[in-house]
Protein backbone atom coordinates (compact mmCIF):
# COMPACT_ATOMS: atom_id res chain seq x y z
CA UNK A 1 -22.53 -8.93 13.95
CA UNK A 2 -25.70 -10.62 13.68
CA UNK A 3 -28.47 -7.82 12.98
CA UNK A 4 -26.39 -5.47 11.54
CA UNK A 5 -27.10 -3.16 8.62
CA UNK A 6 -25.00 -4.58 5.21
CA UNK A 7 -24.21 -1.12 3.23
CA UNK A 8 -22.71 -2.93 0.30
CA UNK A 9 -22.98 -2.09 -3.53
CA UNK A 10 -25.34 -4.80 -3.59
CA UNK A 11 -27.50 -3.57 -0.47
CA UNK A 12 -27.03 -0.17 -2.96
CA UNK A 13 -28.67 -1.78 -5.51
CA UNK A 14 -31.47 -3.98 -3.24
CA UNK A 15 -32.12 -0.37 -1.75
CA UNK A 16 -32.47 1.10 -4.91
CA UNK A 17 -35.19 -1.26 -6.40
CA UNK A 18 -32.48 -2.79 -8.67
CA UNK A 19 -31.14 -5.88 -9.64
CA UNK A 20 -28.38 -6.34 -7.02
CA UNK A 21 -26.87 -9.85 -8.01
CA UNK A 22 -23.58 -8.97 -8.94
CA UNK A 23 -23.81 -9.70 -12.95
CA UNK A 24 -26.54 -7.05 -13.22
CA UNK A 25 -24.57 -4.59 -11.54
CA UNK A 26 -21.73 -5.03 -13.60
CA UNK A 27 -24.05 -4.65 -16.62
CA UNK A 28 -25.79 -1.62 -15.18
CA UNK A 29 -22.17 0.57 -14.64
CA UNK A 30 -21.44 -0.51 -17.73
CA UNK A 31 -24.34 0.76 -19.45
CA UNK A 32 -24.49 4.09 -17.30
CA UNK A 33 -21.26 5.71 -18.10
CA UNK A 34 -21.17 9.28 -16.87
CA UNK A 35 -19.19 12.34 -18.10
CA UNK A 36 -16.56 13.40 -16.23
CA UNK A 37 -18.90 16.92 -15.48
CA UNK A 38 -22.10 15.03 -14.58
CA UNK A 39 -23.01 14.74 -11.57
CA UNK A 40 -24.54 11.17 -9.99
CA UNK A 41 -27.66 12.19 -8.23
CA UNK A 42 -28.65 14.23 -11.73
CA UNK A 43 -28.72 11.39 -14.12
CA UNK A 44 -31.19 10.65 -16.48
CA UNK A 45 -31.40 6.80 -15.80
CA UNK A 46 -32.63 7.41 -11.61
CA UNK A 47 -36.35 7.60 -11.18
CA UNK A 48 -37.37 10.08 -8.63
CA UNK A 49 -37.46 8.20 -5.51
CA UNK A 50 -34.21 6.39 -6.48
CA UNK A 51 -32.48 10.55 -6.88
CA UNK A 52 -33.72 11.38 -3.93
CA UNK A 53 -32.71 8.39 -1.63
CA UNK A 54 -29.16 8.94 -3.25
CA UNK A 55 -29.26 12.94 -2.34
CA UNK A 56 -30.55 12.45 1.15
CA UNK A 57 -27.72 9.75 1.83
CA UNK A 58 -24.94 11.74 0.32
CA UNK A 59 -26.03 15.34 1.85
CA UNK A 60 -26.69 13.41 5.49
CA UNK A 61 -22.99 11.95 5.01
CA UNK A 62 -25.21 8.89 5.98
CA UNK A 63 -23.98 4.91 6.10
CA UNK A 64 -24.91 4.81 2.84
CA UNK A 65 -22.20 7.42 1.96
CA UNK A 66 -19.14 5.25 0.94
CA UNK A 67 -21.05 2.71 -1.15
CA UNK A 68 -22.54 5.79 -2.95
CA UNK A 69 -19.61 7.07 -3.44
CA UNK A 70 -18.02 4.00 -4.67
CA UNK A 71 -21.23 3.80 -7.22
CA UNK A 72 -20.28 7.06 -8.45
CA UNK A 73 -16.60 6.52 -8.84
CA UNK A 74 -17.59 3.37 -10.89
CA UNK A 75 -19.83 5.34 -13.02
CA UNK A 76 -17.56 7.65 -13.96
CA UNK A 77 -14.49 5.88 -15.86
CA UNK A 78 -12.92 8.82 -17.56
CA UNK A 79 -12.93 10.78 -14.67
């Protein structure tokens, strides 16, 4: 529907201040690899307004929720 939020990994990425065409997000989860005991919203590579939009999302169980968690399944490989 016309209007309607899009709450897609590249919307993630648009929302995040990143790149969101969908070369630089494959570049981006490949260059982020996380171990299988760290956590997403911890990561080095976020700024602080980018960890914080990601906590706020995830704790509200918010739209946002499944592409996050998508993001984080992604950017953990040997998990």
């Amino acid at each position: 529907m016309l209007g309607e939020p899009e709450y897609s990994m590249s919307a993630l990425f648009a929302q995040l201040g990143l790149d969101n065409s969908d070369e630089a997000i494959e570049t981006f989860i490949a260059e982020h690899p996380l171990q299988k005991e760290e956590e997403l919203t911890k990561a080095h590579f976020w700024s602080d307004s980018q960890r914080a939009f990601l906590q706020e999302e995830w704790k509200r169980d918010a739209n946002w929720v499944e592409t996050i968690d998508e993001l984080n399944v992604s950017l953990h490989p040997n998990a």
